[in-house]
C-alpha atoms as a PDB file:
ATOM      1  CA  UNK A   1      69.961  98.768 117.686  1.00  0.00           C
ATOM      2  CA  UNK A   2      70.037 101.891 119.271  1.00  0.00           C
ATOM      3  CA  UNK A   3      69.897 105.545 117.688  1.00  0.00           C
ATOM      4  CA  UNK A   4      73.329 107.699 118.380  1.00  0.00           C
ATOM      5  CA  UNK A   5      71.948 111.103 119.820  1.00  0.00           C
ATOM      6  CA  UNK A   6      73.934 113.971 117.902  1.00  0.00           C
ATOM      7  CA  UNK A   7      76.388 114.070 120.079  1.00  0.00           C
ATOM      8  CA  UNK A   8      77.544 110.847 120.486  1.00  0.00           C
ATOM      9  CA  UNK A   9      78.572 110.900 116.540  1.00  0.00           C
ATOM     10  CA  UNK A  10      82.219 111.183 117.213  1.00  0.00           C
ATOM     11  CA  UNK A  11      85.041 109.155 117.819  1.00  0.00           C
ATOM     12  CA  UNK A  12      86.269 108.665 121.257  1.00  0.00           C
ATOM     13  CA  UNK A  13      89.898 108.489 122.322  1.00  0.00           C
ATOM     14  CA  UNK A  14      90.203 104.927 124.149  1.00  0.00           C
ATOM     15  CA  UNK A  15      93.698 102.967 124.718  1.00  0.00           C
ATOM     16  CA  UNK A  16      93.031  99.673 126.068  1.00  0.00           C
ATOM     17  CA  UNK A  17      96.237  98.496 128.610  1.00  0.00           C
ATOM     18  CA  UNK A  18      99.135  97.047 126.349  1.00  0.00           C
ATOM     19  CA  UNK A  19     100.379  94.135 128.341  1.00  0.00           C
ATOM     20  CA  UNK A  20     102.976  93.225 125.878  1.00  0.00           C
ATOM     21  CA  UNK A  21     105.046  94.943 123.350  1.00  0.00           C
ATOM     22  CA  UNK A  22     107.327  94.300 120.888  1.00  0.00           C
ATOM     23  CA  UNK A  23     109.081  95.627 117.819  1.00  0.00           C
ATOM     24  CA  UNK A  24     109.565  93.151 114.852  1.00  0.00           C
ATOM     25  CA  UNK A  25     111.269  95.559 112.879  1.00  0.00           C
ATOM     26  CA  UNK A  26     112.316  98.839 112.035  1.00  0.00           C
ATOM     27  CA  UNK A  27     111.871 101.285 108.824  1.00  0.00           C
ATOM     28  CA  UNK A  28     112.751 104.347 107.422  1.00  0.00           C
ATOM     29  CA  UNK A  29     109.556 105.629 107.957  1.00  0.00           C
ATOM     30  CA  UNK A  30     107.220 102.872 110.138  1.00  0.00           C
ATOM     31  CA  UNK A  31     108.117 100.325 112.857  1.00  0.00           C
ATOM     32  CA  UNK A  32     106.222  97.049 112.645  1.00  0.00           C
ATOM     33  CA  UNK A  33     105.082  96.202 116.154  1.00  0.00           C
ATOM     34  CA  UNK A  34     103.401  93.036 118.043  1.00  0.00           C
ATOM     35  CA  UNK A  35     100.905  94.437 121.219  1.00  0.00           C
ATOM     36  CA  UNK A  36      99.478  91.852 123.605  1.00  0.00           C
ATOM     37  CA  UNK A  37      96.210  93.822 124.520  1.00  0.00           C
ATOM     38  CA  UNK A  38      93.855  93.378 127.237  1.00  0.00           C
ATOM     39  CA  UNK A  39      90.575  93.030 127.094  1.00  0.00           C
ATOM     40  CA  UNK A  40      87.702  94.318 129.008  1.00  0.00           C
ATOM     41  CA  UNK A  41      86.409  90.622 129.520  1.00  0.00           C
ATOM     42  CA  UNK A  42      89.449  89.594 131.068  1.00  0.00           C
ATOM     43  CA  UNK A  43      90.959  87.852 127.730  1.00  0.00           C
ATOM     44  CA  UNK A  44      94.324  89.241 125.895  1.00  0.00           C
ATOM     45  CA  UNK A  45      94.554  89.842 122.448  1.00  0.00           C
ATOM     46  CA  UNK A  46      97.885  90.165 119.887  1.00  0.00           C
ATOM     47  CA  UNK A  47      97.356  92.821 117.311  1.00  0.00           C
ATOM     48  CA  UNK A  48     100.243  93.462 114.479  1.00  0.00           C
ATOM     49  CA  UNK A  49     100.093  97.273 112.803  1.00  0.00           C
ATOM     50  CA  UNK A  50     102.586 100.332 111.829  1.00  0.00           C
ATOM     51  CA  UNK A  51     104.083 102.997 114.127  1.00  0.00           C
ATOM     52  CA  UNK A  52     103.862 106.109 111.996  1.00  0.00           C
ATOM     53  CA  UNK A  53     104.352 109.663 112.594  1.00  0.00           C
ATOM     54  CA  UNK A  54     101.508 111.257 110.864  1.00  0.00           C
ATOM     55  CA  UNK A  55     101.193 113.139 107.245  1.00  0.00           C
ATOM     56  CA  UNK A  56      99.315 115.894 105.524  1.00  0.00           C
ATOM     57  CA  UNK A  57      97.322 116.625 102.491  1.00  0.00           C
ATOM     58  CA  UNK A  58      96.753 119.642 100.409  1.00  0.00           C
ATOM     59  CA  UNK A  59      93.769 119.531  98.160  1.00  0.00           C
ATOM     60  CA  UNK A  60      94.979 122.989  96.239  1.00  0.00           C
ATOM     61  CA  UNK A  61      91.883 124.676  94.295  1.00  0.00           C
ATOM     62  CA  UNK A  62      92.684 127.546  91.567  1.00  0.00           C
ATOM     63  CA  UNK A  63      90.677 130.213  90.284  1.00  0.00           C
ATOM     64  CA  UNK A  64      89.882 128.301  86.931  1.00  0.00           C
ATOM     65  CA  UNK A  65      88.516 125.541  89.070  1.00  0.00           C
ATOM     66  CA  UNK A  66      91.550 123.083  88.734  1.00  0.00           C
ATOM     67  CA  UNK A  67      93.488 121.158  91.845  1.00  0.00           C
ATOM     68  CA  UNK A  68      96.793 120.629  91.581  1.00  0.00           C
ATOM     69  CA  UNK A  69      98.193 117.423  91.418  1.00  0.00           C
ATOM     70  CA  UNK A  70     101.141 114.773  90.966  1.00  0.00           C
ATOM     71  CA  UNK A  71     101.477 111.784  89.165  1.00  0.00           C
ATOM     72  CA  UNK A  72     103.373 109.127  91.554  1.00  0.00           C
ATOM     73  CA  UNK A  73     104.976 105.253  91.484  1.00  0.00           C
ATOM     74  CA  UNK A  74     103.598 103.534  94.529  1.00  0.00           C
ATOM     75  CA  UNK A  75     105.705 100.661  94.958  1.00  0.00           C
ATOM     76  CA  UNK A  76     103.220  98.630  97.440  1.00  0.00           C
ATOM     77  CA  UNK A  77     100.182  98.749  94.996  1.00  0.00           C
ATOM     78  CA  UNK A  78     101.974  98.443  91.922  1.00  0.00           C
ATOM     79  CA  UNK A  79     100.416 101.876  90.594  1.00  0.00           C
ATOM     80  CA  UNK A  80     101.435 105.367  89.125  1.00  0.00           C
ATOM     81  CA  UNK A  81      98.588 107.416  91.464  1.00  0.00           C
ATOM     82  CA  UNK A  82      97.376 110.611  91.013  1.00  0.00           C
ATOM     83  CA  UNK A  83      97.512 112.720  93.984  1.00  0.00           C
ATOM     84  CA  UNK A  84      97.685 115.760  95.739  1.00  0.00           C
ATOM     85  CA  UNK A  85     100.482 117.291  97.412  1.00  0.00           C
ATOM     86  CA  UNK A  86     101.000 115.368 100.954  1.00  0.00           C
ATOM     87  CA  UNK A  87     103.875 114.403 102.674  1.00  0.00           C
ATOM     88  CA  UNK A  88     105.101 113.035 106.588  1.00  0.00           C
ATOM     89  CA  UNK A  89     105.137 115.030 109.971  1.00  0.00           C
ATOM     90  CA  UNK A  90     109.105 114.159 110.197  1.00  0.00           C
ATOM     91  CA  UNK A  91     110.166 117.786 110.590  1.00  0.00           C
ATOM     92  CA  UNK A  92     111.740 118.793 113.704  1.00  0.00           C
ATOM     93  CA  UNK A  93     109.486 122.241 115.169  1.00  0.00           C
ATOM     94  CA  UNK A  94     107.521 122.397 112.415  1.00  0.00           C
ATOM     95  CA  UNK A  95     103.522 123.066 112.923  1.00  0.00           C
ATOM     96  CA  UNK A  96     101.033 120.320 110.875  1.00  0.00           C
ATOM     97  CA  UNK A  97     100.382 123.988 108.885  1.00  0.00           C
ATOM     98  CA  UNK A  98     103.964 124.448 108.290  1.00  0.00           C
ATOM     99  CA  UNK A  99     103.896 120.952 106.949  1.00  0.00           C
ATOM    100  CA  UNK A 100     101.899 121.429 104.754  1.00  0.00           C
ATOM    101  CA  UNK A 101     103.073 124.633 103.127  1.00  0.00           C
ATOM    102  CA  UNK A 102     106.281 122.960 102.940  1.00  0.00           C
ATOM    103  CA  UNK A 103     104.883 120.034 100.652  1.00  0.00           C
ATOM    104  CA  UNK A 104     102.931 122.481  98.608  1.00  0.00           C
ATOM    105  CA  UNK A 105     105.891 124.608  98.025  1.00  0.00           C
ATOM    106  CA  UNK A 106     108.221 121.157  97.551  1.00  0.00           C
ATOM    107  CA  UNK A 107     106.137 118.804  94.931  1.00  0.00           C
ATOM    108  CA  UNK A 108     104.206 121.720  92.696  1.00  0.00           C
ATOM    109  CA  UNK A 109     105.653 124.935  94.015  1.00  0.00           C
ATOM    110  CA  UNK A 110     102.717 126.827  94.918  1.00  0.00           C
ATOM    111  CA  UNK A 111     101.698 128.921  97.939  1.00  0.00           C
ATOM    112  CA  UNK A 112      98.500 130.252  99.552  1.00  0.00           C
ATOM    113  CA  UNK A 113      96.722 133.033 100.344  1.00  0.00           C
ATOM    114  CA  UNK A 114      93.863 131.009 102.652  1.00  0.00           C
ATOM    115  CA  UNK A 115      94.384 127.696 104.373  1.00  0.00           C
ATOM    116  CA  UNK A 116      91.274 125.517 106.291  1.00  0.00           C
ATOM    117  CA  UNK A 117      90.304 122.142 107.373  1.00  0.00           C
ATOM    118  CA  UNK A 118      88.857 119.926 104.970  1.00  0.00           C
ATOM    119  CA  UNK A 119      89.327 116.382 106.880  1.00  0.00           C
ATOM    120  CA  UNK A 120      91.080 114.378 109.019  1.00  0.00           C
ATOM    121  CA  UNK A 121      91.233 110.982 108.667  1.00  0.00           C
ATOM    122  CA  UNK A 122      92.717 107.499 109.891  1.00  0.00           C
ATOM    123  CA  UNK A 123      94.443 105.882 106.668  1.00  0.00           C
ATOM    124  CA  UNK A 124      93.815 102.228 107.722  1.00  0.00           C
ATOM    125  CA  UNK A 125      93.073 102.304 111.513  1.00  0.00           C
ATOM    126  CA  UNK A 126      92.876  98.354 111.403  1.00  0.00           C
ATOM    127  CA  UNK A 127      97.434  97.834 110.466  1.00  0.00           C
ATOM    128  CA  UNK A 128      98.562 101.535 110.477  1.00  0.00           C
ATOM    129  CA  UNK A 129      99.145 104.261 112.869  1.00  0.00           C
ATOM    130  CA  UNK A 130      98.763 106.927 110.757  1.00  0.00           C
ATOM    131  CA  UNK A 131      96.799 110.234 110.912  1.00  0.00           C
ATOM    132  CA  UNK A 132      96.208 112.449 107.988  1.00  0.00           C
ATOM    133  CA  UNK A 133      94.744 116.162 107.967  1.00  0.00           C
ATOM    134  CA  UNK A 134      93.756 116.905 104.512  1.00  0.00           C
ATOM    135  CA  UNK A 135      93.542 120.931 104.118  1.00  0.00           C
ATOM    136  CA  UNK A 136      92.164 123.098 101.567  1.00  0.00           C
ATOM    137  CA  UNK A 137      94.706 126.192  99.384  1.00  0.00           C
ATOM    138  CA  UNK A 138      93.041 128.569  97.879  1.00  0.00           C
ATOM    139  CA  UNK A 139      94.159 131.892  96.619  1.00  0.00           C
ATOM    140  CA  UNK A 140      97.505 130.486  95.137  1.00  0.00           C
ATOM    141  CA  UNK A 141     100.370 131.561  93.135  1.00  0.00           C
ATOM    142  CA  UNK A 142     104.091 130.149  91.868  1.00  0.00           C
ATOM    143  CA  UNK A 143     106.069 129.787  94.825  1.00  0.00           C
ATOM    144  CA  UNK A 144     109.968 128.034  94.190  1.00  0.00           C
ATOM    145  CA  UNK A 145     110.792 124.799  96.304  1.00  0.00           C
ATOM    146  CA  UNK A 146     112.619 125.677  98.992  1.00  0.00           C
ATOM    147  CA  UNK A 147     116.697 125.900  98.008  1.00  0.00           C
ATOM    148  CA  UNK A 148     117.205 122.858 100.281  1.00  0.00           C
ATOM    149  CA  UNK A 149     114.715 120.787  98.754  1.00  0.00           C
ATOM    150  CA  UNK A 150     116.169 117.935  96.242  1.00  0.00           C
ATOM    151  CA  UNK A 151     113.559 115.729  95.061  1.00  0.00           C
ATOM    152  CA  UNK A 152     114.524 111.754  95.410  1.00  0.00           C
ATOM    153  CA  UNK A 153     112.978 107.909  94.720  1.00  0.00           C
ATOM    154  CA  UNK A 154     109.773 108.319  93.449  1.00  0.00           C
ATOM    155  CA  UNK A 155     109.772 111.893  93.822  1.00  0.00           C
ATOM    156  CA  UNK A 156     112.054 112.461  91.196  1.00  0.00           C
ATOM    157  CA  UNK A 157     109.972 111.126  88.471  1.00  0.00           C
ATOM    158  CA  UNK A 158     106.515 112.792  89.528  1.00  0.00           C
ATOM    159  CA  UNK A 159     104.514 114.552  87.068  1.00  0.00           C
ATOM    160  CA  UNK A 160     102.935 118.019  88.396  1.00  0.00           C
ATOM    161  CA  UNK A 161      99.632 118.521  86.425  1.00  0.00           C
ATOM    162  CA  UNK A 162      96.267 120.457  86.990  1.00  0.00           C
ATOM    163  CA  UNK A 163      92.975 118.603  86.707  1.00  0.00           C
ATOM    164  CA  UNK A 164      89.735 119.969  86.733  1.00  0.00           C
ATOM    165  CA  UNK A 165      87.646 119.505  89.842  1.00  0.00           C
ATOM    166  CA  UNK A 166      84.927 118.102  87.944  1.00  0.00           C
ATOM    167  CA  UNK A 167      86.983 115.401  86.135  1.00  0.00           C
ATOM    168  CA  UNK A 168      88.733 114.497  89.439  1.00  0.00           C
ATOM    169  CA  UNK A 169      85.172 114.427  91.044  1.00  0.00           C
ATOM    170  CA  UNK A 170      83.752 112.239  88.490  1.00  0.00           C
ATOM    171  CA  UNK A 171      87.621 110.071  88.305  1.00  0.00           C
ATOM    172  CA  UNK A 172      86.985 109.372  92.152  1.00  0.00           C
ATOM    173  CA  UNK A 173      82.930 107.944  91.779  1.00  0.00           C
ATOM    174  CA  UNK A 174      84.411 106.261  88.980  1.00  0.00           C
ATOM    175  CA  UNK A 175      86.881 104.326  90.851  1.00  0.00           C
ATOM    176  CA  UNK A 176      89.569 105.491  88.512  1.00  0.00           C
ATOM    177  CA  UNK A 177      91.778 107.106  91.618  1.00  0.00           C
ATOM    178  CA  UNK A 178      92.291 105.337  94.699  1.00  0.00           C
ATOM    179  CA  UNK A 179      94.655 107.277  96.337  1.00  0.00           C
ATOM    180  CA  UNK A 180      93.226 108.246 100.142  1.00  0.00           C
ATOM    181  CA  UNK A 181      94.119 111.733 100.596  1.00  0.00           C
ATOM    182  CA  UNK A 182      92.890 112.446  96.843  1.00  0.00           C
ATOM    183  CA  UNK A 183      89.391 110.903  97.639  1.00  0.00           C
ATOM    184  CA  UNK A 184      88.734 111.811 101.075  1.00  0.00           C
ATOM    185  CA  UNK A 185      89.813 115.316  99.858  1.00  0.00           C
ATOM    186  CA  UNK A 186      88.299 115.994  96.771  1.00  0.00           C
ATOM    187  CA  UNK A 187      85.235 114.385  97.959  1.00  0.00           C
ATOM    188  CA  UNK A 188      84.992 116.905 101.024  1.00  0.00           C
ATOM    189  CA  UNK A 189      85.515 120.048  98.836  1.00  0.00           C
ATOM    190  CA  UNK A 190      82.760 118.610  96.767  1.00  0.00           C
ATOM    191  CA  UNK A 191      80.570 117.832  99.918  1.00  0.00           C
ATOM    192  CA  UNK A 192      81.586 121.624 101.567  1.00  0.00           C
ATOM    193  CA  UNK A 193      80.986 123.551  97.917  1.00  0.00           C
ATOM    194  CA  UNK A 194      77.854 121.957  96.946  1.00  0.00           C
ATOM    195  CA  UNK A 195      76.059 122.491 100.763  1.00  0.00           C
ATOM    196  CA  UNK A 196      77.394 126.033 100.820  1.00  0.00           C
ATOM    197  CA  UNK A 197      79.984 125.554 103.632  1.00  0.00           C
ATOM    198  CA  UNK A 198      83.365 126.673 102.796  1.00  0.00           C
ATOM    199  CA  UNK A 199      82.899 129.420 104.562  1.00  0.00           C
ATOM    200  CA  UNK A 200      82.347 127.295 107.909  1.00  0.00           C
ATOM    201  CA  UNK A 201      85.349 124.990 107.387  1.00  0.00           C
ATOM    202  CA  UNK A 202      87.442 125.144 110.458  1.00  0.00           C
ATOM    203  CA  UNK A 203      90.154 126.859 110.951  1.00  0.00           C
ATOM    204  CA  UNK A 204      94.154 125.711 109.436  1.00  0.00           C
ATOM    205  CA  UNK A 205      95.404 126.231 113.239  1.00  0.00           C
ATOM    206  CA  UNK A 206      92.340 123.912 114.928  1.00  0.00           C
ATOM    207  CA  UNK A 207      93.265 121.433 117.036  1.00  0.00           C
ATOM    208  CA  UNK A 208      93.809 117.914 116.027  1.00  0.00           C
ATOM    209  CA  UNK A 209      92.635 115.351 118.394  1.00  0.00           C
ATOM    210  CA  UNK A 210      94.394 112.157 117.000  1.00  0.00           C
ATOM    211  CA  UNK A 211      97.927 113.682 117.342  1.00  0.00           C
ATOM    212  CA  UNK A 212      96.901 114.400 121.110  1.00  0.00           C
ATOM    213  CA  UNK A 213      96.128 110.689 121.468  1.00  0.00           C
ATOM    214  CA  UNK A 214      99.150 109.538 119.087  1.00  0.00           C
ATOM    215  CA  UNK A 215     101.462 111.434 121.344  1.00  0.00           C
ATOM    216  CA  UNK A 216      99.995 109.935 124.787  1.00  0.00           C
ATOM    217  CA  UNK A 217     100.035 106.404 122.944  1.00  0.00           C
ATOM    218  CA  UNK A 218     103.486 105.988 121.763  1.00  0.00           C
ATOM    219  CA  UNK A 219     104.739 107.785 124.927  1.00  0.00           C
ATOM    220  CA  UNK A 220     103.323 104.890 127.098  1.00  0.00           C
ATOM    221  CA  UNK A 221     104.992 102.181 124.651  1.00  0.00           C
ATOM    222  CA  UNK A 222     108.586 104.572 125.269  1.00  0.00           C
ATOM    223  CA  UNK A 223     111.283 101.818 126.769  1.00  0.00           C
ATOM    224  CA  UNK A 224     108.831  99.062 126.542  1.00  0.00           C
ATOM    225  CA  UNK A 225     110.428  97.388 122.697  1.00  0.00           C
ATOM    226  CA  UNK A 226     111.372  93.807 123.220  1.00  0.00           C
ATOM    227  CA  UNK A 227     108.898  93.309 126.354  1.00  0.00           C
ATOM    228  CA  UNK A 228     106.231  90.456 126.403  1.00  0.00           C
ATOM    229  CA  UNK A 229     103.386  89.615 128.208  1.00  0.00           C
END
């Protein structure tokens, strides 16, 4: 077992050729697809997993050390989570920054001064498509949803709360939350505060790699539903 040299510690964009594809069904959100892949030994192999268009996070940090966040029904898990404010990249012209000022303003009307990179993340890179850029919000204040906004489904019966960072620190190491965005999230504010880097978080507007190679992807599969190999 080799040692990675610094930097080879990063993941590397890679598409293998997609020989086959087809659509089993469609959603509201994710399409359920079947690829025939090939191999680089010459062999094919079918792999089942979620188109999705991508979502954002917003761990959002107050002066009196709180982060705000919602209480929500997850119907696949069979939980009420506790989470931050996050939502999908379904918005026609709108920036992943825009995104997630919109969901921040939508589930616990708030707004911020400062915006940066905490993480970005693959939710379940073995069945699911989906990419998810968890930023930090500091400097906030009240901020109304936006007059179009009409909360529906699950979103209508969400709690908005503050927790303190520490109890959500020690809820996470507990195994008391689950949800991703709220552990990846809280976790790397805890990582970043603690090593004296929130000052060298990047920047809200740096560039997102995955959504490069999410783009490319799903334009290659473009005209190809129904097709088998």
């Amino acid at each position: 077992m080799r040692e990675l040299s610094r930097a080879e510690v990063t993941d590397i964009p890679m598409t293998w050729p997609v020989v086959g594809h087809e659509v089993l069904g469609n959603g509201a959100v994710s399409d359920f697809v079947n690829d025939v892949v090939a191999t680089p030994d010459g062999a094919t192999m079918r792999r089942q997993y979620l188109l999705h268009p991508g979502a954002v996070g917003v761990i959002a940090w107050d002066d009196a050390d709180r982060i705000a966040v919602v209480r929500q029904y997850r119907h696949p898990v069979g939980y009420q989570l506790v989470e931050p404010p996050a939502g999908l990249l379904d918005g026609d012209g709108e920036t992943w920054l825009t995104a997630a000022k919109r969901e921040l303003a939508e589930e616990v009307q708030l707004r911020a001064e400062r915006w940066q990179v905490l993480v970005d993340l693959f939710t379940t890179p073995g069945a699911n498509q989906e990419s998810l850029r968890i930023y930090l919000a500091t400097g906030l204040s009240p901020e109304p949803a936006p007059a179009d906004f009409a909360a529906e489904h699950e979103e209508a019966d969400m709690e908005v709360c503050w927790a303190a960072r520490a109890d959500v620190v020690d809820a996470v190491l507990a195994g008391r939350l689950q949800n991703p965005t709220m552990v990846s999230g809280v976790l790397a504010l805890e990582v970043a505060r603690l090593s004296g880097r929130l000052d060298q978080l990047r920047d809200a507007a740096s560039d997102w790699p995955a959504r490069t190679a999410w783009a490319a992807h799903n334009s290659s599969l473009a005209g190809r539903d129904g097709h088998s190999g």
